[in-house]
N, C-alpha and C. Protein backbone atom coordinates (compact mmCIF):
# COMPACT_ATOMS: atom_id res chain seq x y z
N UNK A 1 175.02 46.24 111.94
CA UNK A 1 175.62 47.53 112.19
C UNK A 1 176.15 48.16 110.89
N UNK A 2 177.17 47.12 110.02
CA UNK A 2 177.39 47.27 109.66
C UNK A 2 176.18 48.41 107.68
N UNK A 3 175.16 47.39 108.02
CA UNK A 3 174.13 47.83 107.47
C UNK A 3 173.07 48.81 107.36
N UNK A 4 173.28 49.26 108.74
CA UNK A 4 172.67 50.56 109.46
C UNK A 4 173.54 52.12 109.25
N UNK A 5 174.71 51.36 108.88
CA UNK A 5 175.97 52.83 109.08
C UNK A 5 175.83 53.06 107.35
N UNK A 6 175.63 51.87 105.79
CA UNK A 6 175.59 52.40 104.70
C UNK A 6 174.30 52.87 104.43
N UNK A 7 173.10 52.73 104.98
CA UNK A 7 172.04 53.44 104.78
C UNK A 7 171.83 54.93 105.36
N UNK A 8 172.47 54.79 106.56
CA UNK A 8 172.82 56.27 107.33
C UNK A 8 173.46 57.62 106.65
N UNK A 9 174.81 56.82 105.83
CA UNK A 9 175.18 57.67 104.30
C UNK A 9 174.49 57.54 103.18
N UNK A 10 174.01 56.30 102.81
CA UNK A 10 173.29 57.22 101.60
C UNK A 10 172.16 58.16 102.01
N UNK A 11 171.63 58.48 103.14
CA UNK A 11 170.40 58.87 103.39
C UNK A 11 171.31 60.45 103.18
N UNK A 12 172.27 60.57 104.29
CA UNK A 12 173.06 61.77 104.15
C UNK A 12 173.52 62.65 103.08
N UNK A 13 173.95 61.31 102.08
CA UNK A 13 174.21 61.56 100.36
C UNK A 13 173.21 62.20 100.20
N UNK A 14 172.03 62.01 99.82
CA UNK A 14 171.24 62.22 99.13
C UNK A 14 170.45 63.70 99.34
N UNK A 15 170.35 63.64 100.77
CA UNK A 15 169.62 64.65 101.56
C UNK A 15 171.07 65.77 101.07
N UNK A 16 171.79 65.81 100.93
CA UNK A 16 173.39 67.16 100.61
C UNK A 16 172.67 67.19 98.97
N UNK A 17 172.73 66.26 98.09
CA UNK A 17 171.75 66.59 96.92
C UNK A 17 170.87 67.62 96.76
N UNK A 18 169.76 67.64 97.97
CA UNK A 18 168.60 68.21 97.51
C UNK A 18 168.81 69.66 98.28
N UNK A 19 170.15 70.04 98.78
CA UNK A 19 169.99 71.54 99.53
C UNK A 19 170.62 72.11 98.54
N UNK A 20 171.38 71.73 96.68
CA UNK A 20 171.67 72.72 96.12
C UNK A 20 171.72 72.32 94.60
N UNK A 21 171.25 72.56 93.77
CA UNK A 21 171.14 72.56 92.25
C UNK A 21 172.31 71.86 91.74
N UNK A 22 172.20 70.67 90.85
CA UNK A 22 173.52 70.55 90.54
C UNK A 22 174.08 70.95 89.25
N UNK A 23 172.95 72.21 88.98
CA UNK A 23 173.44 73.13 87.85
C UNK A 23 173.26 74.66 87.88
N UNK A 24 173.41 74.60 89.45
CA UNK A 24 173.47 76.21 89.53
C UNK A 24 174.97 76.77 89.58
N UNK A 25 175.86 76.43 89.70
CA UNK A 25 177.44 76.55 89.38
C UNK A 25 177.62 76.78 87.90
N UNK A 26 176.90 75.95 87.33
CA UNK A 26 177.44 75.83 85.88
C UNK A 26 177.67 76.84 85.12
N UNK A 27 179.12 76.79 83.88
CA UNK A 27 179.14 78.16 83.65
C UNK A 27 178.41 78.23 82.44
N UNK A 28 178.18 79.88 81.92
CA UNK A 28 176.73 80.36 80.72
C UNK A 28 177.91 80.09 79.26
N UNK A 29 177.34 79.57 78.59
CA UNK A 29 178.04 79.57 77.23
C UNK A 29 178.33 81.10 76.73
N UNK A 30 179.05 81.53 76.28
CA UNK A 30 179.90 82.90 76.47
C UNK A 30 178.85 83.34 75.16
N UNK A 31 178.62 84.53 75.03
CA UNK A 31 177.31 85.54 74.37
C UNK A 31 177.55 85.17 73.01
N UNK A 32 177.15 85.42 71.75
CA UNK A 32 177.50 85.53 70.57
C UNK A 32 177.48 86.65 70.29
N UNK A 33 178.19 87.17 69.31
CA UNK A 33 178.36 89.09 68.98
C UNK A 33 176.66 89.49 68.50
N UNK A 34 176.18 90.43 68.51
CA UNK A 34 175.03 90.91 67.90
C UNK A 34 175.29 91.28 66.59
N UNK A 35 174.43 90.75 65.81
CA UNK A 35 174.72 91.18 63.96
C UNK A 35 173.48 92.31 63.83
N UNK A 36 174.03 93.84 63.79
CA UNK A 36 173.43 94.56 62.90
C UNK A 36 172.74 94.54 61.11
N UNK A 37 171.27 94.41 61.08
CA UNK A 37 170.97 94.15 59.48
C UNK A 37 169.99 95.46 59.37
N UNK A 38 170.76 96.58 59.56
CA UNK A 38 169.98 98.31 59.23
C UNK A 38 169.91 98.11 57.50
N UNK A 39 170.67 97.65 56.97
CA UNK A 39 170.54 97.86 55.45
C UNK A 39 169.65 96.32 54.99
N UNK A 40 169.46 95.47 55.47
CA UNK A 40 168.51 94.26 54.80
C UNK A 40 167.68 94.43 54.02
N UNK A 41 167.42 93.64 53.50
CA UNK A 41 168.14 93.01 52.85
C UNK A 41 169.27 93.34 51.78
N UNK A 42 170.27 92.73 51.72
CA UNK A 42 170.92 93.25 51.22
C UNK A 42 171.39 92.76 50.18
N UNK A 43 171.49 93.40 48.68
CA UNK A 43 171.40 93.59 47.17
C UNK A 43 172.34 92.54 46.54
N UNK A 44 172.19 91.22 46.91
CA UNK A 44 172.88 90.13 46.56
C UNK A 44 172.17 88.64 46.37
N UNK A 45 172.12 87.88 45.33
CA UNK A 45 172.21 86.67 45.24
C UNK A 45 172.53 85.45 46.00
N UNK A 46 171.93 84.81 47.09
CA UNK A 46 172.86 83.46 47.61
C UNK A 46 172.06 82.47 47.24
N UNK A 47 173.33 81.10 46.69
CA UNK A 47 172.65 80.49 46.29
C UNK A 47 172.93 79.02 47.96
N UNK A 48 172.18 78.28 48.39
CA UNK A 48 172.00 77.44 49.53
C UNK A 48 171.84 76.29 48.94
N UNK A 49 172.92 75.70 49.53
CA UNK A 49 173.28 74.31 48.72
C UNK A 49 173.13 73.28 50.02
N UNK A 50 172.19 72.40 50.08
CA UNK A 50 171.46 71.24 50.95
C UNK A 50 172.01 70.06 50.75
N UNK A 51 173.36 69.75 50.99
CA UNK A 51 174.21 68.48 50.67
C UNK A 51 173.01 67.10 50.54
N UNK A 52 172.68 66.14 49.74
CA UNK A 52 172.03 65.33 50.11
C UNK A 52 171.76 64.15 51.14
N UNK A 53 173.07 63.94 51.48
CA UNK A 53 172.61 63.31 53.14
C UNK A 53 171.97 64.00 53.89
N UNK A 54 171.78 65.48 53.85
CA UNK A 54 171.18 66.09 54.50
C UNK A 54 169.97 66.61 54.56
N UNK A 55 169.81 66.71 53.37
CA UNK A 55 168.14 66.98 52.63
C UNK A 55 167.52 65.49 52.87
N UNK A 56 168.14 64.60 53.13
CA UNK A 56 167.20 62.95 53.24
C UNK A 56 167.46 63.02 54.55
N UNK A 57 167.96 63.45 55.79
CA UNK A 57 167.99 63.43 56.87
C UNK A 57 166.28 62.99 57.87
N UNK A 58 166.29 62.07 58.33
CA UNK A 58 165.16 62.20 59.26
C UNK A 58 165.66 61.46 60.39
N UNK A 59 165.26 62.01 61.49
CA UNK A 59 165.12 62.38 63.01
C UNK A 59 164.31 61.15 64.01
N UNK A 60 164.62 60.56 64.83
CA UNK A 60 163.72 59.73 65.29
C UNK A 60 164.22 59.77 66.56
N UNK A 61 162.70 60.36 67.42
CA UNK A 61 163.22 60.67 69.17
C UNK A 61 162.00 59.87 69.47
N UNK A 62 162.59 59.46 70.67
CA UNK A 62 161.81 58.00 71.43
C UNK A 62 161.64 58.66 72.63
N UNK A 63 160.78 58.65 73.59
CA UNK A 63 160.00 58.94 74.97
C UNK A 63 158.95 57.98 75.01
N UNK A 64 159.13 57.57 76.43
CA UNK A 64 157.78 56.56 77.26
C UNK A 64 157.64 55.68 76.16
N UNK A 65 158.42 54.68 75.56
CA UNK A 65 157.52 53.72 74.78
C UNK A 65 157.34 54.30 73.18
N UNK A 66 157.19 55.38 72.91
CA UNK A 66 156.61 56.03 71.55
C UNK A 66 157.76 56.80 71.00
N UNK A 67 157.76 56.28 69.65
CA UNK A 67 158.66 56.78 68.85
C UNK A 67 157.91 57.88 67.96
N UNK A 68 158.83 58.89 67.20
CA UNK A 68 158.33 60.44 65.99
C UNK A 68 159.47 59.97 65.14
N UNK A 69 159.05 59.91 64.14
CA UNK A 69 159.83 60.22 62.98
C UNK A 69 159.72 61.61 62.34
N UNK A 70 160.75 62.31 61.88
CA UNK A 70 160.21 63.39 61.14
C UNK A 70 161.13 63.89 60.22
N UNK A 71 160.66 64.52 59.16
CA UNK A 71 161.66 64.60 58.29
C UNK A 71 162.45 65.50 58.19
N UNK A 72 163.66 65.89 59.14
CA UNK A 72 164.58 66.86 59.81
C UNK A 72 165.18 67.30 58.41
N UNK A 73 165.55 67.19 57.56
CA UNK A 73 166.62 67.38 56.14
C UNK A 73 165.81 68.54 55.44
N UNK A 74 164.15 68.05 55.48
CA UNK A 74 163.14 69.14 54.90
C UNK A 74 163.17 70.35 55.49
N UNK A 75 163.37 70.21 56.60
CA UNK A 75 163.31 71.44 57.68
C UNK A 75 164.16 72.20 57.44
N UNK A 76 165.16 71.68 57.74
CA UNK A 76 166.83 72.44 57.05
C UNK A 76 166.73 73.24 55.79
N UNK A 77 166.12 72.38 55.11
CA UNK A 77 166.13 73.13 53.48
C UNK A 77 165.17 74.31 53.49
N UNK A 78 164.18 73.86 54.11
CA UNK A 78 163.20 75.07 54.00
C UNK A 78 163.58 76.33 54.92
N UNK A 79 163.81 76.39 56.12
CA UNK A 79 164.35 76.99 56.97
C UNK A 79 165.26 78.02 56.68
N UNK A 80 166.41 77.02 56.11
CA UNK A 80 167.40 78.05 55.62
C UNK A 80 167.27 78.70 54.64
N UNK A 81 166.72 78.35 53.50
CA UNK A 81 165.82 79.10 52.30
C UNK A 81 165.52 80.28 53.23
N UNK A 82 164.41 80.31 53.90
CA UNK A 82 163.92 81.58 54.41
C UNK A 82 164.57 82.37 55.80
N UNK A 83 165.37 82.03 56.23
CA UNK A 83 166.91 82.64 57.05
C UNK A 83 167.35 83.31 56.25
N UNK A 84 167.70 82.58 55.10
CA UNK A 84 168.93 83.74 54.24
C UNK A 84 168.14 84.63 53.16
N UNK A 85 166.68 84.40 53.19
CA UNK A 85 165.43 85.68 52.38
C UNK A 85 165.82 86.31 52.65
N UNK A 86 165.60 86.75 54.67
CA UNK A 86 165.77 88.09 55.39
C UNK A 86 166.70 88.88 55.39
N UNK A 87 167.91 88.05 54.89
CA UNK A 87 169.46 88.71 54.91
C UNK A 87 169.97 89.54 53.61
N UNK A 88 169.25 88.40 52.32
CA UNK A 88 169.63 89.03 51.31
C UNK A 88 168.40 89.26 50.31
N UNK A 89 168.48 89.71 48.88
CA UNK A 89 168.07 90.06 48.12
C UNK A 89 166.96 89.41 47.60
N UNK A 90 167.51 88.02 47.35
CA UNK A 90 167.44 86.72 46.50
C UNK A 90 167.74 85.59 47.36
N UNK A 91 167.07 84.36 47.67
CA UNK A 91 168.03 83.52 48.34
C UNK A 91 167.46 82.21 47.64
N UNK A 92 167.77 81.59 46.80
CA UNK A 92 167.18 80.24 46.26
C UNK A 92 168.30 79.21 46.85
N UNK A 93 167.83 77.49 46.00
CA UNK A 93 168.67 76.51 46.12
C UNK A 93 169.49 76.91 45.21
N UNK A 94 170.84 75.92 45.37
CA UNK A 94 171.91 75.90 44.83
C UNK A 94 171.85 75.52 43.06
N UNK A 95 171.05 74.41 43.12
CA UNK A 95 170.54 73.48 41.85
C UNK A 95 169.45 74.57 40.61
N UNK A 96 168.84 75.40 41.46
CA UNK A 96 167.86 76.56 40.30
C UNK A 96 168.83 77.70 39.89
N UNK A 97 169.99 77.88 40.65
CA UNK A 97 171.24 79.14 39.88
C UNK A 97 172.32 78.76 39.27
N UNK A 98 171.92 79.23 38.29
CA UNK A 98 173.43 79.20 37.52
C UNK A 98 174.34 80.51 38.23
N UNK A 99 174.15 81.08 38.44
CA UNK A 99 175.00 82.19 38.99
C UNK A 99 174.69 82.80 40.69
N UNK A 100 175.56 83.16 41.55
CA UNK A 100 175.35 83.73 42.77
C UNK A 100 176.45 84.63 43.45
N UNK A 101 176.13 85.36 44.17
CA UNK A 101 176.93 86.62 44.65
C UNK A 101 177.48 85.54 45.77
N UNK A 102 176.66 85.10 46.57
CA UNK A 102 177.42 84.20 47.56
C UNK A 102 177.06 82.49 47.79
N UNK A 103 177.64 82.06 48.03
CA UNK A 103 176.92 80.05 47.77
C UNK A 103 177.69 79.89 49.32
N UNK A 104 176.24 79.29 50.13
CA UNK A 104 176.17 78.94 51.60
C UNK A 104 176.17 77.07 51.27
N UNK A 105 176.72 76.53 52.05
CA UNK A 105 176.08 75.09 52.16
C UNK A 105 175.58 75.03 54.01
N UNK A 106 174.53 74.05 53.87
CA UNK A 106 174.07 74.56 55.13
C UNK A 106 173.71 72.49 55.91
N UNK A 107 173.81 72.81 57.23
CA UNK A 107 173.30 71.87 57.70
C UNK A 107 172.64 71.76 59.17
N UNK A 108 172.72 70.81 59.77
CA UNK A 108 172.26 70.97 61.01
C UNK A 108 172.39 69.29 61.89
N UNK A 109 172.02 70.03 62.95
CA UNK A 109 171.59 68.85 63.95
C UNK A 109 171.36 68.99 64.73
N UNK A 110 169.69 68.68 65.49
CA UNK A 110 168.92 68.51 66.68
C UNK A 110 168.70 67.49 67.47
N UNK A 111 168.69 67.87 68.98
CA UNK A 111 168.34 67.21 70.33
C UNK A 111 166.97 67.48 70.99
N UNK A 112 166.05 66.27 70.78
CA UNK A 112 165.09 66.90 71.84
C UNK A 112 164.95 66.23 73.32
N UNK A 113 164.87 66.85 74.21
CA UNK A 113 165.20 66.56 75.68
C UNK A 113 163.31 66.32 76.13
N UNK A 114 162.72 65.40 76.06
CA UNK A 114 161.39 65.46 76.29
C UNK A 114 160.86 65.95 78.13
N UNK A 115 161.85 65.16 78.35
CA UNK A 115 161.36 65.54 80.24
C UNK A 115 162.05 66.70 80.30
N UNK A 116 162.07 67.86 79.83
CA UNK A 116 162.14 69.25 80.18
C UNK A 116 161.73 69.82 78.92
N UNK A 117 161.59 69.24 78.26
CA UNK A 117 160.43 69.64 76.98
C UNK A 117 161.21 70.64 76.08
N UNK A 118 162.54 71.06 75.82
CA UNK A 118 163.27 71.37 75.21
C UNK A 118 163.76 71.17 73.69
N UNK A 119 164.03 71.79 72.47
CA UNK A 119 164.78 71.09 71.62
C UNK A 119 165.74 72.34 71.09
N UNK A 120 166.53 71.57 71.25
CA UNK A 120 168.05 71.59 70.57
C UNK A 120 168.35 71.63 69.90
N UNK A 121 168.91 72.72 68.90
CA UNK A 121 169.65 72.75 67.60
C UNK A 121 170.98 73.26 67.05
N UNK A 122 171.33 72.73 66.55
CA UNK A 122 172.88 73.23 66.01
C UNK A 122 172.91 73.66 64.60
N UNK A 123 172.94 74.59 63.97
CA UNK A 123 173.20 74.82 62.67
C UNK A 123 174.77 75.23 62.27
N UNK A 124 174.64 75.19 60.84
CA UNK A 124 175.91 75.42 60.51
C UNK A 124 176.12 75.57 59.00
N UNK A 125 176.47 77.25 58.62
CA UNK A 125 176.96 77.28 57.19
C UNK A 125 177.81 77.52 56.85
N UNK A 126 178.31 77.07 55.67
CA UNK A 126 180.19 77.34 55.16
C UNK A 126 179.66 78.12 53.77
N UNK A 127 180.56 79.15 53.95
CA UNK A 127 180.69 80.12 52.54
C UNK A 127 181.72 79.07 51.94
N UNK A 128 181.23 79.15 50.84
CA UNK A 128 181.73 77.91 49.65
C UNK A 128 182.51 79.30 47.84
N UNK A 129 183.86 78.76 48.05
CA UNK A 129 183.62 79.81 46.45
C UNK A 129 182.82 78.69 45.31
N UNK A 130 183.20 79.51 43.95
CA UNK A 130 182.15 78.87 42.87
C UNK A 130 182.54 77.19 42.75
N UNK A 131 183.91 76.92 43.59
CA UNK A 131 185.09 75.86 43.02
C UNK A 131 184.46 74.54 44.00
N UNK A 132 184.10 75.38 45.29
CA UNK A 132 183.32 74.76 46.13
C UNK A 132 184.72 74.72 47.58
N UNK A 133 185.91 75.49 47.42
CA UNK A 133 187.12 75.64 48.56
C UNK A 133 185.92 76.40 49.56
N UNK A 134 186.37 76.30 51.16
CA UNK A 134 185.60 76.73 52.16
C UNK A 134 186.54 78.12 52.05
N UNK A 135 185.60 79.06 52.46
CA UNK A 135 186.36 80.37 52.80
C UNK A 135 185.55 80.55 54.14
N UNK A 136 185.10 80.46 54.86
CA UNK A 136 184.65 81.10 56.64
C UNK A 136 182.98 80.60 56.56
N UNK A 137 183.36 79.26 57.98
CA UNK A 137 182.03 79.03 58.40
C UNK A 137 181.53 79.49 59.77
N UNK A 138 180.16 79.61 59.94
CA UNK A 138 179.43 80.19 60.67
C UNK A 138 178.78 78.95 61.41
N UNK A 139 178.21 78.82 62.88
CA UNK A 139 177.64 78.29 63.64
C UNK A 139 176.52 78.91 64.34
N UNK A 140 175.63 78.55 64.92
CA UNK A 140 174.46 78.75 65.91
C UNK A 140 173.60 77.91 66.22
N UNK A 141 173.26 78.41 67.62
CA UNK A 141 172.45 77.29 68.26
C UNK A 141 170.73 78.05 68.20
N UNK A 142 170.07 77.21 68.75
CA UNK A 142 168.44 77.81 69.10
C UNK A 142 168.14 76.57 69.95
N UNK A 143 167.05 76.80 70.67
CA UNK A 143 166.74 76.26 72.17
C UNK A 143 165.27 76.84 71.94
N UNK A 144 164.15 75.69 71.93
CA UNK A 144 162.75 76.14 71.52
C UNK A 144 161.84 75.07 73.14
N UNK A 145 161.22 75.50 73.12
CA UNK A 145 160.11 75.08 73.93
C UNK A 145 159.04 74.05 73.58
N UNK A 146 159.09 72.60 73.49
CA UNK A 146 158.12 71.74 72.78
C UNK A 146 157.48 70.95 73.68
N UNK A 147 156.38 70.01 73.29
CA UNK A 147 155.91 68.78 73.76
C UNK A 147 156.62 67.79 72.67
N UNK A 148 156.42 66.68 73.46
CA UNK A 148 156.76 65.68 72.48
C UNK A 148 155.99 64.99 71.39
N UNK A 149 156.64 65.43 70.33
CA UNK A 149 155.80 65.52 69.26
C UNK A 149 156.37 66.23 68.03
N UNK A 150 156.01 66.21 66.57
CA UNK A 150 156.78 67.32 65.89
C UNK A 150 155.37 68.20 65.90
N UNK A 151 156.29 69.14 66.47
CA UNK A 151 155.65 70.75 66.20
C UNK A 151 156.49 71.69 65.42
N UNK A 152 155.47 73.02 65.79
CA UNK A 152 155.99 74.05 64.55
C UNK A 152 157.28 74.57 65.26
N UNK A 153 157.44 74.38 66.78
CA UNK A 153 158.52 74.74 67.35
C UNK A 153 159.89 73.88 66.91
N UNK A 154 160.28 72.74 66.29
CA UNK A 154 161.07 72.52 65.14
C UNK A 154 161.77 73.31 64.52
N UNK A 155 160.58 74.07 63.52
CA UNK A 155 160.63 74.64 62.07
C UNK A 155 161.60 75.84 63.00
N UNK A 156 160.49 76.51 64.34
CA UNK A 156 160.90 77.55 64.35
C UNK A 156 162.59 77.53 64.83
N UNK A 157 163.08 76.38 65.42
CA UNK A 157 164.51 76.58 66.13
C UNK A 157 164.89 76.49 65.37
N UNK A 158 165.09 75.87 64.32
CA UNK A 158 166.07 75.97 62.74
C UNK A 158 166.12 77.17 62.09
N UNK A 159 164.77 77.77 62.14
CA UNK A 159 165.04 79.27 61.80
C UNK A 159 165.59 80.03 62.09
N UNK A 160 165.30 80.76 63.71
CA UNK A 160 166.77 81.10 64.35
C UNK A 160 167.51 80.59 64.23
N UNK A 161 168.00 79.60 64.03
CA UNK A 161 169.78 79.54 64.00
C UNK A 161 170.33 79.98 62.10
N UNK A 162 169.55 79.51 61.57
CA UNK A 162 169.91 80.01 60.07
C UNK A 162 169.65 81.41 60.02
N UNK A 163 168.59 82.09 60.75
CA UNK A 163 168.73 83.26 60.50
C UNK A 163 169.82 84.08 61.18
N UNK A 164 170.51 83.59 62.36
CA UNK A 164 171.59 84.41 62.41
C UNK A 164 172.78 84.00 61.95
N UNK A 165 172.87 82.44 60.84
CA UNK A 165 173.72 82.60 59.92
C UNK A 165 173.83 83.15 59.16
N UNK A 166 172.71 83.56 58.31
CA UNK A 166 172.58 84.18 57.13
C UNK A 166 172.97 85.73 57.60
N UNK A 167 172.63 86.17 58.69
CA UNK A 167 173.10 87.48 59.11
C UNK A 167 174.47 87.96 59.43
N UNK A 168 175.12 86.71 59.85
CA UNK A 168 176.30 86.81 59.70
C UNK A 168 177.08 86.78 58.27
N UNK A 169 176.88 86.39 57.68
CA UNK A 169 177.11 85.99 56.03
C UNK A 169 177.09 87.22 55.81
N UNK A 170 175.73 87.66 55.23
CA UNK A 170 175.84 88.77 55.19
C UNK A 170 176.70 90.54 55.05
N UNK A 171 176.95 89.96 56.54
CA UNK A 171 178.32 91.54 56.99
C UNK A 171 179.93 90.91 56.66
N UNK A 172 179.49 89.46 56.01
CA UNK A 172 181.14 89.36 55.94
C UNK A 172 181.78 89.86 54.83
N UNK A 173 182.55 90.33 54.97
CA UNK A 173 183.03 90.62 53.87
C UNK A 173 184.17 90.09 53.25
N UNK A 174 184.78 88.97 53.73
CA UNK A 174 185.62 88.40 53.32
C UNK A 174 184.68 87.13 52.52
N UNK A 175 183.47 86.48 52.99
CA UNK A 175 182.74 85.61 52.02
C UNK A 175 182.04 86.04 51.11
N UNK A 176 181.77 87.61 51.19
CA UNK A 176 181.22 88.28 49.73
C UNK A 176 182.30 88.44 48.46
N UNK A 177 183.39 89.29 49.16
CA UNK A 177 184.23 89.29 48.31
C UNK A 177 185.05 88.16 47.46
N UNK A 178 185.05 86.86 47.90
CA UNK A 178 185.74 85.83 47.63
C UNK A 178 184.72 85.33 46.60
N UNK A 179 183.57 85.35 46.29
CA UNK A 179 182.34 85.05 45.20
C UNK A 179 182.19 85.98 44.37
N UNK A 180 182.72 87.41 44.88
CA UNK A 180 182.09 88.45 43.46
C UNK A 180 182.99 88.09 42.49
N UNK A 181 182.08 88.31 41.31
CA UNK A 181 183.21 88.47 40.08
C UNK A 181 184.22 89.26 39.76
C-alpha cells in the first residue's frame, strides 16, 4: 500500500511538471541603455591591453564523451581589436603604442550550453589611465546560436559584446578625459 501511495505522487509530481514551464515566470535581465555612434568613428587613439593570462586563455567544453579545445584568449584579442575599430579612429594593442587617447584592458568569459546549443559570453573593459589606476568599467553579455564545436559563432559573440564596450567607451566622457593630455 504503502508502495502504491509513493508512486501515485510521484506520478502526480511529475505530471504538475509538465502543465507549466519552469521558466516561464522567470524574470528578463533588465535592458541595457542604447549607445548612440552618429559621429563614429570617433577621432581618437585606444590603445587594448590583453592581460596575459588572458591572451593564453583556452576553453575546453565537453559534451557526449568529446572534448574542443580552443583558443578563447585569441578570440578576445582579436575581437576586441576590431570592437573598438568601429568606435574609434585607431584601435591597436597596448604593446605597438607608445601613446593613446584612451587605454581599455579587456577580458572575457564564455559558457557553452550544448543541449540548447547556446553560447555564452561575458565581456568586460576597464578604462585604465597611463599609470594603469581604473577610472570606469564597462560589461556585456552576447548569446550566439552554435553546434558543438568551435565555430565562427564564438568569434561572433565576443564581438558583440566588445563592440558595445567599445561604444560605450567611446561616449564616456569621464574615461576620455582622464587620458587626454
Amino acid at each position: 500500500m504503502l508502495k502504491k501511495s509513493v508512486v501515485l505522487f510521484l506520478l502526480l509530481a511529475l505530471a504538475g511538471c509538465a502543465w507549466r514551464s519552469p521558466f516561464g515566470d522567470s524574470p528578463k535581465p533588465p535592458a541595457q541603455p542604447a549607445v548612440d555612434l552618429s559621429a563614429a568613428p570617433i577621432a581618437a587613439t585606444v590603445a587594448v591591453f590583453v592581460p596575459r593570462d588572458v591572451a593564453e586563455k583556452r576553453a575546453h567544453f565537453v559534451y557526449a564523451h568529446e572534448g574542443v579545445w580552443f583558443p578563447e584568449g585569441e578570440i578576445i584579442a582579436a575581437t576586441s581589436l576590431r570592437g573598438f575599430a568601429q568606435a574609434f579612429q585607431t584601435a591597436r594593442p597596448a604593446d605597438e603604442l607608445r601613446k593613446a587617447d584612451v587605454i581599455v584592458k579587456v577580458g572575457g568569459n564564455s559558457v557553452l550550453n550544448p543541449m540548447v546549443q547556446r553560447y555564452y559570453v561575458d565581456a568586460f573593459g576597464q578604462c585604465l589611465t597611463p599609470e594603469g589606476r581604473l577610472i570606469e568599467e564597462f560589461r556585456a553579455s552576447a548569446v550566439t546560436e552554435t553546434e558543438f564545436a568551435y565555430t565562427k559563432a564564438f568569434d561572433d559573440a565576443y564581438f558583440k559584446a566588445f563592440r558595445e564596450i567599445a561604444a560605450r567607451v567611446a561616449v564616456s566622457d569621464k574615461c576620455r578625459s582622464a587620458t587626454a593630455p
